[in-house]
C-alpha atoms as a PDB file:
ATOM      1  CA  UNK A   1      -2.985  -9.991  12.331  1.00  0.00           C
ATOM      2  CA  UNK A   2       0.323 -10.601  13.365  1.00  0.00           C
ATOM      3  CA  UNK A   3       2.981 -11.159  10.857  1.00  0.00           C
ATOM      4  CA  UNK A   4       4.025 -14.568  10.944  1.00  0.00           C
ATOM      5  CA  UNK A   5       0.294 -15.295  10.808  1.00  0.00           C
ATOM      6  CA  UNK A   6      -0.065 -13.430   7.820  1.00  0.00           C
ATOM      7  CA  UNK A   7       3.268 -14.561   6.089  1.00  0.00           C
ATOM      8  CA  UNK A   8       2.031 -18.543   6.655  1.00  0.00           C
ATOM      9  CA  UNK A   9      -1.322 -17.404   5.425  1.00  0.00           C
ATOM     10  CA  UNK A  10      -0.632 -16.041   2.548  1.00  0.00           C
ATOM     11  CA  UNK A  11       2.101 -19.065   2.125  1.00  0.00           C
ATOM     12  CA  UNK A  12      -0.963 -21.662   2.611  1.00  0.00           C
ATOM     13  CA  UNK A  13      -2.973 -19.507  -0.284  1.00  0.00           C
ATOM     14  CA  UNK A  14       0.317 -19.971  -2.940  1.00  0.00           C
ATOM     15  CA  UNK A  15       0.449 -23.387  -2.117  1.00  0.00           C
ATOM     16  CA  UNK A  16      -3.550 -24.254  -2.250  1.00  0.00           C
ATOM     17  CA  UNK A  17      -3.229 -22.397  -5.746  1.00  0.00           C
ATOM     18  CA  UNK A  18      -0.483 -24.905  -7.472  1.00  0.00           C
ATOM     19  CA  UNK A  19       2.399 -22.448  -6.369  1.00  0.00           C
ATOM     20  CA  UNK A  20       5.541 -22.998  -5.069  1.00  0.00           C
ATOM     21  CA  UNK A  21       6.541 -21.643  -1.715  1.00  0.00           C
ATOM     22  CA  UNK A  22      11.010 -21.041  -2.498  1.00  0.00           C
ATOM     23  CA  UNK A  23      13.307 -19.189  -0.069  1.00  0.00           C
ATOM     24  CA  UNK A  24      13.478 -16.398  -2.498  1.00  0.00           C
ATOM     25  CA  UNK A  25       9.362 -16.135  -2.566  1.00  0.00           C
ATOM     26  CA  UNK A  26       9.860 -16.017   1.563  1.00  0.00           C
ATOM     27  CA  UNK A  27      12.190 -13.267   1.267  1.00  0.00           C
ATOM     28  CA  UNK A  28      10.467 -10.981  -1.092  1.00  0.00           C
ATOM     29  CA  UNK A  29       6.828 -11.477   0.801  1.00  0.00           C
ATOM     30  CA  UNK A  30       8.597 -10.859   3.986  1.00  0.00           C
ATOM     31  CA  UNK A  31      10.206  -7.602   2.445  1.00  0.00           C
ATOM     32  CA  UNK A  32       6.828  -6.270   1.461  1.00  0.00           C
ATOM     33  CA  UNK A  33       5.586  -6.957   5.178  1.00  0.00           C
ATOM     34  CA  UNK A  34       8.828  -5.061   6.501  1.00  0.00           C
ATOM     35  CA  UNK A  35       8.413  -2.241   4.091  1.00  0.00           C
ATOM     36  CA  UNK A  36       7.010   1.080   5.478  1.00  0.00           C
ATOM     37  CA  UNK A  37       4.827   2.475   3.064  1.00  0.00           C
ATOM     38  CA  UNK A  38       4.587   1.443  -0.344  1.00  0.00           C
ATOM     39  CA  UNK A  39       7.559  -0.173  -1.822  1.00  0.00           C
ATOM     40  CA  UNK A  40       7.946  -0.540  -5.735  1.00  0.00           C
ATOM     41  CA  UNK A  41       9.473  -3.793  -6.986  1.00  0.00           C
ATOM     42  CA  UNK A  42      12.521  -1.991  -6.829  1.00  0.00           C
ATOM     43  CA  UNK A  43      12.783  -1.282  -3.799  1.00  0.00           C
ATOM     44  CA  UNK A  44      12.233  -4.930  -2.338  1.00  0.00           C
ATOM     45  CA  UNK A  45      14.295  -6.188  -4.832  1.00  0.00           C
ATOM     46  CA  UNK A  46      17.073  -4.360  -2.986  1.00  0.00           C
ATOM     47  CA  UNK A  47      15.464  -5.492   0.413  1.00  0.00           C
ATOM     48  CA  UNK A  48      15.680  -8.922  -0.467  1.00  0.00           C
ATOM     49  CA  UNK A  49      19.065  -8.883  -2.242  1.00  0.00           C
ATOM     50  CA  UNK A  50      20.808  -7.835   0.721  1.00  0.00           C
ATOM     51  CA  UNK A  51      20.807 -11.089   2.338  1.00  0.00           C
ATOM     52  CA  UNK A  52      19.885 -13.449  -1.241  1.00  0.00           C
ATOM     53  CA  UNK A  53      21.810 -11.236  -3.896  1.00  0.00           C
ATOM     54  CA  UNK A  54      21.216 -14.315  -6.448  1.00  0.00           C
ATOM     55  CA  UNK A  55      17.147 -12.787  -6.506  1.00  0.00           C
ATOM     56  CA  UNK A  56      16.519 -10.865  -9.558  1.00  0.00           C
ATOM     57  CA  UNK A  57      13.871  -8.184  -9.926  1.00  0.00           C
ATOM     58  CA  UNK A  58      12.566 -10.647 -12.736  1.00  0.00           C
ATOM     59  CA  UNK A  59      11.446 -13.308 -10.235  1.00  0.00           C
ATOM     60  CA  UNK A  60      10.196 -10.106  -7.833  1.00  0.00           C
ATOM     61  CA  UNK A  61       7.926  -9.091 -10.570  1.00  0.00           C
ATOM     62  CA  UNK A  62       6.419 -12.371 -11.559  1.00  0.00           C
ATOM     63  CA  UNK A  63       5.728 -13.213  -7.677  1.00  0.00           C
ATOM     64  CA  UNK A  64       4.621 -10.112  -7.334  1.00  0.00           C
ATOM     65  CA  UNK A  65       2.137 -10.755 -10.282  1.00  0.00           C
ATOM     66  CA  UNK A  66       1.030 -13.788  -8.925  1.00  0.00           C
ATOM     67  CA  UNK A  67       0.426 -12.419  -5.942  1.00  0.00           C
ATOM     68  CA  UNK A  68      -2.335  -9.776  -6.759  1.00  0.00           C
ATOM     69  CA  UNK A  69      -3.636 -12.442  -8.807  1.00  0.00           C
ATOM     70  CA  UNK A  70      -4.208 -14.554  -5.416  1.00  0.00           C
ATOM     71  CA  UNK A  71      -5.636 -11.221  -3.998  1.00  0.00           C
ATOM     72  CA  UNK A  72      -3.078 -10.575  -1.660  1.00  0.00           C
ATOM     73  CA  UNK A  73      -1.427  -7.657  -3.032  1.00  0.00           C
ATOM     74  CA  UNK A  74      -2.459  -4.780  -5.219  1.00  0.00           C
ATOM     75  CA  UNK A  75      -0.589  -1.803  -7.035  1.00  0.00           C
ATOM     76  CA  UNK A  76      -1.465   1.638  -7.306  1.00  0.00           C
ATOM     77  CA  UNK A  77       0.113   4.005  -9.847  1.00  0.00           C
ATOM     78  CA  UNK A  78       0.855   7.098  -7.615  1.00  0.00           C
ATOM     79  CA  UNK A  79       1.969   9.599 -10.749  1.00  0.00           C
ATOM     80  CA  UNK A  80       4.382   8.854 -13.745  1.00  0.00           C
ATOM     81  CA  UNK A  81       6.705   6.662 -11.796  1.00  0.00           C
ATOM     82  CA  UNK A  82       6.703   2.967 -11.275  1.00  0.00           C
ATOM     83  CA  UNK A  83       3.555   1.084  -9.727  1.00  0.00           C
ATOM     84  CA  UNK A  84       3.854   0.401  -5.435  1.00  0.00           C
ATOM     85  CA  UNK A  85       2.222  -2.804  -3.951  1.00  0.00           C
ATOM     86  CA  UNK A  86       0.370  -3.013  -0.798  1.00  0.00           C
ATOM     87  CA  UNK A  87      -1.763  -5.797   0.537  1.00  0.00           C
ATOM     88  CA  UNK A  88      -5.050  -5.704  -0.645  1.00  0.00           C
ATOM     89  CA  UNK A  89      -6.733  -6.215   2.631  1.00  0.00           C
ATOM     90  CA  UNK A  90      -5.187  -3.226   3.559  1.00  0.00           C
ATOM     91  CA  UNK A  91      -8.361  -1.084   1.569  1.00  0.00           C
ATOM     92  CA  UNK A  92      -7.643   2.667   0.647  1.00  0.00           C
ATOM     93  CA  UNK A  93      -7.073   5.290  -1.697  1.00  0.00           C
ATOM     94  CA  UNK A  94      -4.581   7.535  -2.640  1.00  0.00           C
ATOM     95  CA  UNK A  95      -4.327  11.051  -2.714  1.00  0.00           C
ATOM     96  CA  UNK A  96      -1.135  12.523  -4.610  1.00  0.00           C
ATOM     97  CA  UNK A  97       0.195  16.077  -4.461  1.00  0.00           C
ATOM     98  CA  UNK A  98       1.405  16.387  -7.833  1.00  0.00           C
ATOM     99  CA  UNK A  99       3.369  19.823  -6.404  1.00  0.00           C
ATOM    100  CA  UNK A 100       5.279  17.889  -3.487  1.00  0.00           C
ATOM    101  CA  UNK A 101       4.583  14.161  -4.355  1.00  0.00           C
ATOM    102  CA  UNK A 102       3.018  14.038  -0.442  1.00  0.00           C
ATOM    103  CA  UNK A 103       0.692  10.471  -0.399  1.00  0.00           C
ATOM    104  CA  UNK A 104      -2.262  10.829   1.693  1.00  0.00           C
ATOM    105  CA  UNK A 105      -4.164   7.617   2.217  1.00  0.00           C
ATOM    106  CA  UNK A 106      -8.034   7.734   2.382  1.00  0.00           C
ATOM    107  CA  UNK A 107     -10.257   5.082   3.616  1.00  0.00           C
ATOM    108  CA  UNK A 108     -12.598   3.136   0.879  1.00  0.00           C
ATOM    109  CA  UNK A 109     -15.662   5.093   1.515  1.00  0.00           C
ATOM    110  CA  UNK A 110     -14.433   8.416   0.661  1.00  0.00           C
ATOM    111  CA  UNK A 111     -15.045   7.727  -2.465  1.00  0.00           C
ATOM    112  CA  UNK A 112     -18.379   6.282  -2.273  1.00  0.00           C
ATOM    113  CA  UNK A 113     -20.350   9.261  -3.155  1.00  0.00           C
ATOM    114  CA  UNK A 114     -18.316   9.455  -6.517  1.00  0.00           C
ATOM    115  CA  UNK A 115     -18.586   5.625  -7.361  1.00  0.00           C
ATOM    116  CA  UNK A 116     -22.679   5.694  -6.791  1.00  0.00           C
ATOM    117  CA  UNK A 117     -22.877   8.835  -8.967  1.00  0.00           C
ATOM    118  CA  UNK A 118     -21.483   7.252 -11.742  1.00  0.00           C
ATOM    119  CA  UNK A 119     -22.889   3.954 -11.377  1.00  0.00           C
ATOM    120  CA  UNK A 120     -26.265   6.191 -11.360  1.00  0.00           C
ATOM    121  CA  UNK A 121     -25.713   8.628 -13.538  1.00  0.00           C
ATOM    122  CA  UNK A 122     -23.138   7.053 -16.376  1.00  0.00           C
ATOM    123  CA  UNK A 123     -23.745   3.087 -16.064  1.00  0.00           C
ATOM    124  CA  UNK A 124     -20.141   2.644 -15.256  1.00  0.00           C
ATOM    125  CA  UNK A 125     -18.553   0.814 -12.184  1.00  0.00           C
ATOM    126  CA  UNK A 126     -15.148   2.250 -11.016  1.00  0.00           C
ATOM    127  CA  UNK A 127     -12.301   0.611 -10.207  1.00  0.00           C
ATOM    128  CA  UNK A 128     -10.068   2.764  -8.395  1.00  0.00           C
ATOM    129  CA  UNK A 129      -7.920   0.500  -6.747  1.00  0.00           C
ATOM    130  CA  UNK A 130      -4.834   1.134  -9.717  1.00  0.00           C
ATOM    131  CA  UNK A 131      -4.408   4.802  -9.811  1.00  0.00           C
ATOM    132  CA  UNK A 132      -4.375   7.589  -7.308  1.00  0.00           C
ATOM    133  CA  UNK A 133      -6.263  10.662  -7.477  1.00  0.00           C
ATOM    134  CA  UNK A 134      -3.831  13.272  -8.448  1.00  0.00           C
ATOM    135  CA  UNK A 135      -4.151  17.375  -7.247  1.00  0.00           C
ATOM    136  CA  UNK A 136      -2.899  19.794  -4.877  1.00  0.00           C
ATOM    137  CA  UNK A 137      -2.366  18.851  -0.507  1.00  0.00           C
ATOM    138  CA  UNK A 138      -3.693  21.899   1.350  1.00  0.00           C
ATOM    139  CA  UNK A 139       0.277  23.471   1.849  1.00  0.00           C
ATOM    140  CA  UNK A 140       0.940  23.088  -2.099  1.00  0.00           C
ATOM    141  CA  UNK A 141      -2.611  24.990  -2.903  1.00  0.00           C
ATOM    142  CA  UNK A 142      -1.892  27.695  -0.001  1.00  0.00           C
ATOM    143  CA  UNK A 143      -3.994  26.158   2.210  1.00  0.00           C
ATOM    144  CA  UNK A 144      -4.001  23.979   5.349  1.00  0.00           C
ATOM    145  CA  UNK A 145      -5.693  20.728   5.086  1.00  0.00           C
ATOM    146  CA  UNK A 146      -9.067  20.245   7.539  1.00  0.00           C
ATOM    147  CA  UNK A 147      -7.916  17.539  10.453  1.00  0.00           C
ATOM    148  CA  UNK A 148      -8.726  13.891  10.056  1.00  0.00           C
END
């Protein structure tokens, strides 16, 4: 999708939903879709301050918020520091190195063995999407990691 496509679509959702569509809301959505990675609230605060310095992380957080509400973002706690957004059609996981901090993403179904077992087995329907699965990458345990 390209981005202006996906900046007017997800402009048309706010709108269809009773929300307002302000230069400032522009700014931060189009920071997230600039941002390499996964950028903390923080972090496109700055982005967006650079050229609207009157935008305070306040009003990032709340449209942020409002946001994953809509279903076009989620966040993911990757360890103890602050939660990182992404767009939620944008499906994956997260592995975190808790030695070297290295984020590897992993496609939905990698965990699909693990969310049948304990539907089966415990009654109990995961929802992963909020945290990261925390260990060791291959270098940190002394190992190199298998290919993708």
């Amino acid at each position: 999708m390209a981005a202006s496509d996906r900046l007017e679509g997800v402009l048309a959702l706010l709108r269809a939903n009773g929300g307002r569509v302000t230069s400032p809301r522009r700014a931060i959505l189009q920071a997230l879709m600039d941002h390499d990675g996964h950028p903390t609230a923080e972090e496109l605060t700055a982005d967006v301050q650079v050229h609207q310095p009157d935008v305070h992380e306040s009003t990032v957080y709340r449209f942020l918020d409002e946001l994953e509400r809509l279903g076009v973002v989620d966040h993911v706690h990757l360890g103890h520091g602050p939660a990182v957004y992404h767009f939620a059609d944008d499906t994956h996981h997260h592995l975190v190195c808790q030695q070297c901090g290295l984020v590897i993403e992993v496609p939905d179904h990698t965990l699909d063995m693990l969310h049948r077992r304990l539907r089966t087995e415990f009654s109990f329907e995961v929802e992963p999407r909020h945290f990261a699965v925390m260990g060791r990458c291959g270098t940190c345990a002394g190992r190199v990691a298998p290919a993708p």
